[in-house]
C-alpha atoms as a PDB file:
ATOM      1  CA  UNK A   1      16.613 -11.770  -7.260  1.00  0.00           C
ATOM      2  CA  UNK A   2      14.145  -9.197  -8.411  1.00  0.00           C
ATOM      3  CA  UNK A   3      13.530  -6.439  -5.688  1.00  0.00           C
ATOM      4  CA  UNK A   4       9.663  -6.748  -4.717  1.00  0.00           C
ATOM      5  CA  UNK A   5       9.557  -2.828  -4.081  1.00  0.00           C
ATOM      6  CA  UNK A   6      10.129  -2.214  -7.717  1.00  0.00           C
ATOM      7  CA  UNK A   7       7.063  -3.323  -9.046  1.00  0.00           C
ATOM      8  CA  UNK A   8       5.328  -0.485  -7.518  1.00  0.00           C
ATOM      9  CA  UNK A   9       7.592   2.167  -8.750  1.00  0.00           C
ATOM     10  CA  UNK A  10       6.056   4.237 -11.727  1.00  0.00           C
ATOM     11  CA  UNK A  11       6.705   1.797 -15.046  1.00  0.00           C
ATOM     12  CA  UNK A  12       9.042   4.630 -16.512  1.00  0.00           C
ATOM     13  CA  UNK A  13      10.878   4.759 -13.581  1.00  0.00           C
ATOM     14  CA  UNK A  14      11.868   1.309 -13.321  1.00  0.00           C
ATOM     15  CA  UNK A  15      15.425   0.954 -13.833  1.00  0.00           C
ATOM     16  CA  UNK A  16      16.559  -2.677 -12.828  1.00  0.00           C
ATOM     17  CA  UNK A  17      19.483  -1.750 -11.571  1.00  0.00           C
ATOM     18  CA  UNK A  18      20.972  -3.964  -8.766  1.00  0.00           C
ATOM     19  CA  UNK A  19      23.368  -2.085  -6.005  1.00  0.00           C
ATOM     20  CA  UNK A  20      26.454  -3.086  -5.396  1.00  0.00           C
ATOM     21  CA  UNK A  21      26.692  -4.600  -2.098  1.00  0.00           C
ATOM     22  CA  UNK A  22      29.452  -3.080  -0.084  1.00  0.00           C
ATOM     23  CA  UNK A  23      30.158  -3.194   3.805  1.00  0.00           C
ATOM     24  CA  UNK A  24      31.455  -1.071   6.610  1.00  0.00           C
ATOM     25  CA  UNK A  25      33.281  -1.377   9.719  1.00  0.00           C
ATOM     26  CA  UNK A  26      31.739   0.656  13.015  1.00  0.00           C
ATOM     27  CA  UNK A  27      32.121   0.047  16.701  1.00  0.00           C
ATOM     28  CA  UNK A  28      32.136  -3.947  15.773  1.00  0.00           C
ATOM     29  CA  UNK A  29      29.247  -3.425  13.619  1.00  0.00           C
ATOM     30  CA  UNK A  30      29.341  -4.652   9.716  1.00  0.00           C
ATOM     31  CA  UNK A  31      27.374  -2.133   8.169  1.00  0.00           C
ATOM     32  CA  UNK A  32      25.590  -2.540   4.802  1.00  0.00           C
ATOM     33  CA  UNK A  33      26.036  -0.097   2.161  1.00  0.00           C
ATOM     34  CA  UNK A  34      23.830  -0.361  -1.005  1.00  0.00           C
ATOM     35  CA  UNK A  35      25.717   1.581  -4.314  1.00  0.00           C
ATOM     36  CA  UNK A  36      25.724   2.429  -7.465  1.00  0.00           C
ATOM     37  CA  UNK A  37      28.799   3.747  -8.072  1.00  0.00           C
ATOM     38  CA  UNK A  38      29.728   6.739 -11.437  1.00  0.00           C
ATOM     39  CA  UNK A  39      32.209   9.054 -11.728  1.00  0.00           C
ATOM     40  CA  UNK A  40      29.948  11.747 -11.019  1.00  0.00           C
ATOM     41  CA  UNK A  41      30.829  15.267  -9.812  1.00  0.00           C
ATOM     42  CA  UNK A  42      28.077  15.284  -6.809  1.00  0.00           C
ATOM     43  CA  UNK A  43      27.658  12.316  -4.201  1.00  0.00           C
ATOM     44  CA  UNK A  44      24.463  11.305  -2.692  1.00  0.00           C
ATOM     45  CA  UNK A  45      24.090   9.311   0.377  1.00  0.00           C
ATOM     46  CA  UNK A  46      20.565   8.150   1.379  1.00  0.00           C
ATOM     47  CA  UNK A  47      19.402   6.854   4.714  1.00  0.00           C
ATOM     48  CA  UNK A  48      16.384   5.305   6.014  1.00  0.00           C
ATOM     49  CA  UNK A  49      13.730   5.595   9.009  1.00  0.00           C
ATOM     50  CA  UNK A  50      12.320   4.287  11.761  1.00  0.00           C
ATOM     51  CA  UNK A  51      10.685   0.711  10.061  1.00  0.00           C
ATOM     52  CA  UNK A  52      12.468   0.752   6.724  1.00  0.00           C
ATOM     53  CA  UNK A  53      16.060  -0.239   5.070  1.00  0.00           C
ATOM     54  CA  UNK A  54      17.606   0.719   2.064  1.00  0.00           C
ATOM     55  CA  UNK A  55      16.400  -2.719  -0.522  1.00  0.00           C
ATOM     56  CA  UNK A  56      13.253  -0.725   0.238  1.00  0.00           C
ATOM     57  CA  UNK A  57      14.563   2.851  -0.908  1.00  0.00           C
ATOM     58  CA  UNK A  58      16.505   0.594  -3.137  1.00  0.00           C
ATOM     59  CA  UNK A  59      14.298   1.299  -6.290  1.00  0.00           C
ATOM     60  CA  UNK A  60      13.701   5.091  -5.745  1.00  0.00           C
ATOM     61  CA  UNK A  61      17.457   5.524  -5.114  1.00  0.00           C
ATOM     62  CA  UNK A  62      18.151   3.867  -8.103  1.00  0.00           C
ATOM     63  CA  UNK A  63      16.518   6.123 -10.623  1.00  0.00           C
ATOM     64  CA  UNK A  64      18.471   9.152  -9.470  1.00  0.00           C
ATOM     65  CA  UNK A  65      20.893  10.185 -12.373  1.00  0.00           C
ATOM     66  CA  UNK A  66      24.100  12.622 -11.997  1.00  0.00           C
ATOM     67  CA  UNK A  67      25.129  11.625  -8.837  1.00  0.00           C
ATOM     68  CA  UNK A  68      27.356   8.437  -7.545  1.00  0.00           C
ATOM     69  CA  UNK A  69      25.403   6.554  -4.976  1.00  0.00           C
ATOM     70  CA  UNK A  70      24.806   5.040  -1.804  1.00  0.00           C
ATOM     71  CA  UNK A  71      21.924   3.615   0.599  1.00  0.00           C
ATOM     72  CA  UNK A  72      23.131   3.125   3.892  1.00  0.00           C
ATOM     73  CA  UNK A  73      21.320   0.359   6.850  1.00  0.00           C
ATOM     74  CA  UNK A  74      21.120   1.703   9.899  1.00  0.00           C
ATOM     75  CA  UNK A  75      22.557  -0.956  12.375  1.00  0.00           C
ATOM     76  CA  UNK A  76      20.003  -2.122  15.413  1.00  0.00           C
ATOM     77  CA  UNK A  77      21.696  -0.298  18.267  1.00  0.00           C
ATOM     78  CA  UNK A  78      20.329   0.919  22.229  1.00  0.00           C
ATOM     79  CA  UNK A  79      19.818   4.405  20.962  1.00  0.00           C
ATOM     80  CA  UNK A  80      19.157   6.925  18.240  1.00  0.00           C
ATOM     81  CA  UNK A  81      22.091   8.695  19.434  1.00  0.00           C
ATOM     82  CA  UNK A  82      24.315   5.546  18.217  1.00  0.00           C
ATOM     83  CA  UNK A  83      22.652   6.367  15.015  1.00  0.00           C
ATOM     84  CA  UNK A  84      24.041   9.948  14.584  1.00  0.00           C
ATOM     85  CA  UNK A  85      27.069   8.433  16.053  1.00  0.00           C
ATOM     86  CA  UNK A  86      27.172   6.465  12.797  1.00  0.00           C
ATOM     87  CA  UNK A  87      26.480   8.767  10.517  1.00  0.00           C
ATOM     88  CA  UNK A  88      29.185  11.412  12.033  1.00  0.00           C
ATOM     89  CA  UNK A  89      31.981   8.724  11.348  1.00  0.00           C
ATOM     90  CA  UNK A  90      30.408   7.665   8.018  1.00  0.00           C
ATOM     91  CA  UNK A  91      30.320  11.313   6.129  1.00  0.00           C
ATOM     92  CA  UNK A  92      33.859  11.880   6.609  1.00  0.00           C
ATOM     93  CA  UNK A  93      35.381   7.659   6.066  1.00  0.00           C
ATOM     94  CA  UNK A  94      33.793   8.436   2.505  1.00  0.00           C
ATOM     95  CA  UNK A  95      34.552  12.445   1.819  1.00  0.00           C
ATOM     96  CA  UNK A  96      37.186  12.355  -1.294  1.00  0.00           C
ATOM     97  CA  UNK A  97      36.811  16.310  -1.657  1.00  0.00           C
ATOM     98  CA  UNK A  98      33.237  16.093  -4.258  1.00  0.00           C
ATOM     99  CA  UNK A  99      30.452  17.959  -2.722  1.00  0.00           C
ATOM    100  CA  UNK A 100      27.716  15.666  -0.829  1.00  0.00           C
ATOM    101  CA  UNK A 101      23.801  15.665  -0.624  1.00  0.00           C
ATOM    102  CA  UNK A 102      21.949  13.637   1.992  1.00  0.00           C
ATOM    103  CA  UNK A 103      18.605  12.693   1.643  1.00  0.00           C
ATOM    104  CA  UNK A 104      16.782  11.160   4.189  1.00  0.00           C
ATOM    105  CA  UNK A 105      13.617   9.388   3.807  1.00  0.00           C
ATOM    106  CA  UNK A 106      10.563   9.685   7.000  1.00  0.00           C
ATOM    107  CA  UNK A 107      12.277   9.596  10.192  1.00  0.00           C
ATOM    108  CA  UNK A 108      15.635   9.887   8.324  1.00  0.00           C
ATOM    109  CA  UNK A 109      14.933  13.320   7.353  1.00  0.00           C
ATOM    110  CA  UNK A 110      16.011  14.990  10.548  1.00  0.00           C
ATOM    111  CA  UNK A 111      18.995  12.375  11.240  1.00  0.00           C
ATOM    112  CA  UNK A 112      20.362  13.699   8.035  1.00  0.00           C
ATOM    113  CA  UNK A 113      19.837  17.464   9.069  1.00  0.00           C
ATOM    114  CA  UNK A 114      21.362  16.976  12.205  1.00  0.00           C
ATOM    115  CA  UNK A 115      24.481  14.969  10.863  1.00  0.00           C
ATOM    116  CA  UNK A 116      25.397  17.630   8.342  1.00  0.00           C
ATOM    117  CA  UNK A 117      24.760  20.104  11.208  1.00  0.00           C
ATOM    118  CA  UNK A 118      27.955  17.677  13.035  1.00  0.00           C
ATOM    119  CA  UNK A 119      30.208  17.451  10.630  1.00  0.00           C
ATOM    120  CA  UNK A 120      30.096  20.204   7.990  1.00  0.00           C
ATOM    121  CA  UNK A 121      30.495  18.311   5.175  1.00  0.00           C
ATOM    122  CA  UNK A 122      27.533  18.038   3.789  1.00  0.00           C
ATOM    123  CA  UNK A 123      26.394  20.766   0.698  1.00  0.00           C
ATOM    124  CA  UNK A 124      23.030  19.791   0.606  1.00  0.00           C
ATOM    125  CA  UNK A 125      20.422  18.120   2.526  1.00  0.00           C
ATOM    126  CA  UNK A 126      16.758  16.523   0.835  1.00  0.00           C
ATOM    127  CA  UNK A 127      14.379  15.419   3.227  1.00  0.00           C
ATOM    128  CA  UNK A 128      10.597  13.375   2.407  1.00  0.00           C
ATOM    129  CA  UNK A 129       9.864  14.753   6.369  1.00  0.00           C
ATOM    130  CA  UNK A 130      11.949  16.572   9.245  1.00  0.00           C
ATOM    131  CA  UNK A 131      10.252  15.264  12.351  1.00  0.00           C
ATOM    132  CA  UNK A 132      10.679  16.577  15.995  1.00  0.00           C
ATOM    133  CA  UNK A 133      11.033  13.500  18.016  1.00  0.00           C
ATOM    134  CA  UNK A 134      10.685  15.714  21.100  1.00  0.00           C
ATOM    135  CA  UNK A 135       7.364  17.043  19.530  1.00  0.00           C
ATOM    136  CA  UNK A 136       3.985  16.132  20.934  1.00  0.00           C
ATOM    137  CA  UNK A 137       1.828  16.248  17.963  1.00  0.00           C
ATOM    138  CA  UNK A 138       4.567  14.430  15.798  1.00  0.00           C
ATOM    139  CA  UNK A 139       4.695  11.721  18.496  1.00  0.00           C
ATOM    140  CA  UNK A 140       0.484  10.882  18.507  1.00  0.00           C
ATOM    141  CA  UNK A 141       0.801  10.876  14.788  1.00  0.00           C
ATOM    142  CA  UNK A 142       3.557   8.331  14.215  1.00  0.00           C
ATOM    143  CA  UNK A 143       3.452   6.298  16.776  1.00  0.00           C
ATOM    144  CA  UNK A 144       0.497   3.969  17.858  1.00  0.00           C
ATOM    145  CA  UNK A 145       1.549   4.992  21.792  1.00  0.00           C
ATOM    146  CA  UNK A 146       3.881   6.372  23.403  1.00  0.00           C
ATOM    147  CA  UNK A 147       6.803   5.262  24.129  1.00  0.00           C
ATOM    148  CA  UNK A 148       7.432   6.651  27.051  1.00  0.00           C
ATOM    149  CA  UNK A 149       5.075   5.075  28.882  1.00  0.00           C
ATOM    150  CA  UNK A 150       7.176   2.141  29.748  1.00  0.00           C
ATOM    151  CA  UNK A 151      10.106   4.468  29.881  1.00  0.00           C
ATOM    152  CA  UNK A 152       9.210   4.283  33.742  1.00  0.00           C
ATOM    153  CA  UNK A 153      10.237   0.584  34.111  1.00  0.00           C
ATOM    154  CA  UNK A 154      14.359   0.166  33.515  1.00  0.00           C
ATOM    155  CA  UNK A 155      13.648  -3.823  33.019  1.00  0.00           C
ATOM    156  CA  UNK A 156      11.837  -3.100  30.123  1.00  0.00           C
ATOM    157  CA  UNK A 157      14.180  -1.036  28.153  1.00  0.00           C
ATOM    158  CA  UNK A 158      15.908  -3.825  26.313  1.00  0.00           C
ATOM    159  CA  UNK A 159      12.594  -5.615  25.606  1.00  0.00           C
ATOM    160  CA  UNK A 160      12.072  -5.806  21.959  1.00  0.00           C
ATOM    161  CA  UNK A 161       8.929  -4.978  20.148  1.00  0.00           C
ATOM    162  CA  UNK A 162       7.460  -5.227  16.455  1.00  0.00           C
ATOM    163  CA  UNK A 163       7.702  -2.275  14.485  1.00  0.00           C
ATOM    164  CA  UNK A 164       4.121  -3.000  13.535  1.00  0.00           C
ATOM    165  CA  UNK A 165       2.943  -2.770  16.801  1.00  0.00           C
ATOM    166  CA  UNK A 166       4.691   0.929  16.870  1.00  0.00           C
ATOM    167  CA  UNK A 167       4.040   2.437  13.788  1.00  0.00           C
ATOM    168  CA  UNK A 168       0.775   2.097  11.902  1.00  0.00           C
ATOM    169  CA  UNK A 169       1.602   0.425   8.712  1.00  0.00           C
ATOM    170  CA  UNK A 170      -1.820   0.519   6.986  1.00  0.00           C
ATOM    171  CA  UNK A 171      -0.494   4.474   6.160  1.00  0.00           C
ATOM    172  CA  UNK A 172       2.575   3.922   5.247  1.00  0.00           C
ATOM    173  CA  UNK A 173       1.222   4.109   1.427  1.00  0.00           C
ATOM    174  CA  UNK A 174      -1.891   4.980  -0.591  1.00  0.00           C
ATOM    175  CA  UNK A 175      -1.500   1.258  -1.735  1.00  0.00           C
ATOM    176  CA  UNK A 176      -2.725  -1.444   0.543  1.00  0.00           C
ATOM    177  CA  UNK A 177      -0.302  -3.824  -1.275  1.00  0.00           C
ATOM    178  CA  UNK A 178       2.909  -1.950  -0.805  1.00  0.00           C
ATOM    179  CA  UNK A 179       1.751  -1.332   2.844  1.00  0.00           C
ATOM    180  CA  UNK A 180       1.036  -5.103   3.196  1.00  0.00           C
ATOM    181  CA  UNK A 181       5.015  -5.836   2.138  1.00  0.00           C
ATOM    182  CA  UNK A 182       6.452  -3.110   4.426  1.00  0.00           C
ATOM    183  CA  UNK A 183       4.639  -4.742   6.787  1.00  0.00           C
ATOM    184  CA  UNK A 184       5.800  -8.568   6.332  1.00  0.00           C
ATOM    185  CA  UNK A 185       9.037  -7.205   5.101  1.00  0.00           C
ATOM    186  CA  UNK A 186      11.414  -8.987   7.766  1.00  0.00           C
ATOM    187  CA  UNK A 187      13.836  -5.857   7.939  1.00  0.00           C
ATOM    188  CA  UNK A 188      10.681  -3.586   7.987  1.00  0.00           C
ATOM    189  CA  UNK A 189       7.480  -4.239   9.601  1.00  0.00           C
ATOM    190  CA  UNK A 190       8.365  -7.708  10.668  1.00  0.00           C
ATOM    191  CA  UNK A 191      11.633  -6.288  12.500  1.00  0.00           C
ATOM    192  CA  UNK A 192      11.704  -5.349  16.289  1.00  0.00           C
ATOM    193  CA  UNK A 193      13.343  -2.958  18.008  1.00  0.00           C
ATOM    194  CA  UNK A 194      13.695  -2.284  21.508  1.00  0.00           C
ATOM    195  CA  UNK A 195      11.756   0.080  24.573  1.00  0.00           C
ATOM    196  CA  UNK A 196      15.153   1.812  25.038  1.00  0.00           C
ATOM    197  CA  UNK A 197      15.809   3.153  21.289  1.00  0.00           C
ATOM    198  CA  UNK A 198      12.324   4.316  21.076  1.00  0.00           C
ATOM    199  CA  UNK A 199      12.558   6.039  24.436  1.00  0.00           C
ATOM    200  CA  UNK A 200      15.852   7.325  24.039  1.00  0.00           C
ATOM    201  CA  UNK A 201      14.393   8.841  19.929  1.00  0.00           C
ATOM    202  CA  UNK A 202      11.528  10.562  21.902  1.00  0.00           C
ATOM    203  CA  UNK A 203      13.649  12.389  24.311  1.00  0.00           C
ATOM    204  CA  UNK A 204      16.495  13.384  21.353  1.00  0.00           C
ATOM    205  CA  UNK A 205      16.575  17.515  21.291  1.00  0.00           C
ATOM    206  CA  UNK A 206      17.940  18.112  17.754  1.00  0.00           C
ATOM    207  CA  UNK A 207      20.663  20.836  17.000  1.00  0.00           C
ATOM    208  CA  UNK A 208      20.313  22.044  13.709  1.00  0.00           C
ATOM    209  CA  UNK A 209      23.352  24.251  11.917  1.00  0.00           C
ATOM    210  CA  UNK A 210      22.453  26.105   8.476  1.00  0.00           C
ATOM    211  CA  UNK A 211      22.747  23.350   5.930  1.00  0.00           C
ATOM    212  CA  UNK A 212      20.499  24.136   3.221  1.00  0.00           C
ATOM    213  CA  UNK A 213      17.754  21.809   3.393  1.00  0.00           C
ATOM    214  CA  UNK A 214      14.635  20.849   0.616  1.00  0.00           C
ATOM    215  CA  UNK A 215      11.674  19.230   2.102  1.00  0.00           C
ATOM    216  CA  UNK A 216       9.896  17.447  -0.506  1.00  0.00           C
ATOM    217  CA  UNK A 217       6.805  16.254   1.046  1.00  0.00           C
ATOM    218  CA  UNK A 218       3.943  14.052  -0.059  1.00  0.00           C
ATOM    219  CA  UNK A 219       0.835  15.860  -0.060  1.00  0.00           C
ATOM    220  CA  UNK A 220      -1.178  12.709   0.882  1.00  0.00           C
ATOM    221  CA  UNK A 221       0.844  11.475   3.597  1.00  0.00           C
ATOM    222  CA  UNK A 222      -1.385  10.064   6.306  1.00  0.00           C
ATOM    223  CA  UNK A 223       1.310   8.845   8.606  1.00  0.00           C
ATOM    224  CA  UNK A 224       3.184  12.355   8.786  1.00  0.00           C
ATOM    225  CA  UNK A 225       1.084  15.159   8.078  1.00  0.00           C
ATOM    226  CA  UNK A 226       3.067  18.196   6.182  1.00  0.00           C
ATOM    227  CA  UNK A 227       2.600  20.441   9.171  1.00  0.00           C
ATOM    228  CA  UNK A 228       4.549  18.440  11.031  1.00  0.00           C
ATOM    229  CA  UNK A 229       7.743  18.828   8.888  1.00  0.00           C
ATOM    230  CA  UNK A 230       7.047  22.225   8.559  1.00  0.00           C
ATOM    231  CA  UNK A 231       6.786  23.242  11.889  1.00  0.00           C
ATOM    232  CA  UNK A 232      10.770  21.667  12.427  1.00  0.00           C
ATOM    233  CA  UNK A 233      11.488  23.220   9.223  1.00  0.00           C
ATOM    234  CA  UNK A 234      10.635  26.846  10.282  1.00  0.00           C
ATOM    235  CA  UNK A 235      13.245  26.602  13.438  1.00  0.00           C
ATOM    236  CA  UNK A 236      16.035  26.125  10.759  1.00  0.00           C
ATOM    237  CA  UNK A 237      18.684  28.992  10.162  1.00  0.00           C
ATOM    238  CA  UNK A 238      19.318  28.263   6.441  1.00  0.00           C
ATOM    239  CA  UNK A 239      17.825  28.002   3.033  1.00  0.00           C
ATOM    240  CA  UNK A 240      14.738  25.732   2.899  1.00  0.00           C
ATOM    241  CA  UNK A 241      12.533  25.021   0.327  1.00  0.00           C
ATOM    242  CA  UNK A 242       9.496  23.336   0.165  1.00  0.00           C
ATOM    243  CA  UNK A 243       8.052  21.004  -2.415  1.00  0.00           C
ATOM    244  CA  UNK A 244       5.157  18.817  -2.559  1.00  0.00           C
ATOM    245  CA  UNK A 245       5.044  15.651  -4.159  1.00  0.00           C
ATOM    246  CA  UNK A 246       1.139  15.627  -5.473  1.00  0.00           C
ATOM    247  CA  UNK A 247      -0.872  12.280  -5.103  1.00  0.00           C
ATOM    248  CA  UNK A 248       1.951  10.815  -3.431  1.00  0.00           C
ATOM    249  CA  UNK A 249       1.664   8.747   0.454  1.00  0.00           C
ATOM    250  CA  UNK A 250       4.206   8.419   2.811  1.00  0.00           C
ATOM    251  CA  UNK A 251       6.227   6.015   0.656  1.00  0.00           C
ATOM    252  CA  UNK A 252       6.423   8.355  -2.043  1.00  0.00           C
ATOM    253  CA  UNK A 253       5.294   6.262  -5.517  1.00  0.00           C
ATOM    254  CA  UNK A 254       2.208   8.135  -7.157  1.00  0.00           C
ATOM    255  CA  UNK A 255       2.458  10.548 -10.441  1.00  0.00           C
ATOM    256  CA  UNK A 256       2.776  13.093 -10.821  1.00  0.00           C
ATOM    257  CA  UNK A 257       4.749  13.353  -7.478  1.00  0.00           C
ATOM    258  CA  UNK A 258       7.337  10.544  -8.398  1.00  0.00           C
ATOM    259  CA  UNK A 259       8.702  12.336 -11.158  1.00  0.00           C
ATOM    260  CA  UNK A 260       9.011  15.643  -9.376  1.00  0.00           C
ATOM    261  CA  UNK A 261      10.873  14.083  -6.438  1.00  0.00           C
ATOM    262  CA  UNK A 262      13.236  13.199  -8.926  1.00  0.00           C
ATOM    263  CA  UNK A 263      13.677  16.733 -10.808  1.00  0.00           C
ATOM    264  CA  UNK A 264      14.056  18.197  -7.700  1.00  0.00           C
ATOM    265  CA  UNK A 265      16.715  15.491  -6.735  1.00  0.00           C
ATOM    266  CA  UNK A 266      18.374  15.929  -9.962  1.00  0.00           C
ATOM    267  CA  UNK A 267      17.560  20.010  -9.924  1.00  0.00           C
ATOM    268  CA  UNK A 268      19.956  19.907  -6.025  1.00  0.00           C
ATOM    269  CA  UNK A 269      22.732  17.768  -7.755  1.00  0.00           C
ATOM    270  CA  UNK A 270      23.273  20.550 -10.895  1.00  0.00           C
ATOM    271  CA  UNK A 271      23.162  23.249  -8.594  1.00  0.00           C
ATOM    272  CA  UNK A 272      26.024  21.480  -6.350  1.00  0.00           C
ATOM    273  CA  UNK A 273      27.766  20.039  -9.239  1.00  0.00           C
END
């Protein structure tokens, strides 16, 4: 079945390719692993936000070249922590000794600095935004409230909620029709997700190690405004770089800032291959 996100990537761009759908085994979760797999010198592993999944990414991820592949989906689970969790046993179950970028796309941006911070595997890490959960301003500008305020009342903390009634959706992209499928999209907008995860992602006080890290921003993102990202980014202790991806929203699909996403994707693969 044709992936509905692919129509809105840049005609060029398109690629067809389907992943190869793989699982893996954590804490008695069976989690999904999209991939394209090449005998490549670099590896890439991408990972998702808050609201998103990998068939999303799917396209995007796809038309990355030099590099063997793989879009991981975050399990539901009671915290964020779980979600580091995962990706601290994940990195290693898949090191075979080639050197490994992670790119992580809105809220996945930090979780990706932070897990190569934990395990010190990780070469190289891309992010589309870093975002300070424990950050006022980033908190009023991604979500529609705060989450805290329930926080207060334990009973509530398992209560599940629609991501669209947490994150505003209508800026997820400069197109109203790709914000209108993230939206319905029943492992995006449509999904819920609980009082406790969001409280527990609010409260999270990053460590960050000296990974080199490239923030490749959009430079029309309404959701999560640049300063944001580069506000974490100036408390890192390591090479960072900035790039903005011109004409591009939060979900990154405009020219010219498609292709230069991926030439600086494929530009952090040669220098790590």
């Amino acid at each position: 079945m044709t992936n509905p996100y692919e129509a809105f990537i840049p005609l060029k761009h398109r690629t067809g390719i389907e992943p190869e759908h793989t699982f893996w085994e954590w804490e008695n979760k069976r989690v999904h692993i999209a991939r394209r797999r090449r005998e490549a010198p670099v590896r890439v592993i991408v990972v998702h936000g808050l609201g998103t999944h990998s068939g999303a990414l799917w396209p995007l991820v796809a038309a990355i070249e030099g590099a063997d592949l793989a879009a991981i989906d975050l399990p539901k689970t009671p915290l964020y922590d779980d979600w580091l969790r995962l990706l601290e046993a994940f990195i290693p179950s898949e090191d075979d000794g080639r050197p490994l970028i992670l790119i992580g796309a809105g809220t996945g941006g930090l979780l990706c600095a932070e897990a190569a911070h934990r395990t010190g595997l990780v070469a190289h890490v891309i992010a589309t935004c870093l975002l300070n959960p424990s950050d006022q301003p980033t908190r009023r500008a991604l979500f529609r409230f705060s989450p805290l305020t329930r926080l207060i009342q334990g009973r509530l903390r398992n209560r599940e909620i629609p991501v669209t009634r947490v994150l505003n959706f209508s800026k997820i992209s400069r197109s109203p029709a790709l914000s209108k499928l993230c939206a319905a999209d029943e492992f995006s907008g449509a999904s819920k997700i609980t009082w406790g995860f969001l409280a527990s992602y609010v409260q999270h006080k990053a460590k960050l190690g000296a990974v080199p890290v490239t923030l490749m921003h959009p430079d029309h993102d309404l959701l999560t405004p640049v300063e944001l990202s580069l506000r974490t980014l100036s408390r890192l202790k390591a090479p960072t770089d900035v790039v903005m991806l011109k004409d591009c929203g939060h979900f990154p699909i405009e020219e010219p800032g498609f292709t230069t996403m991926l030439e600086t994707v494929t530009a952090v693969i040669a220098r790590n291959s």
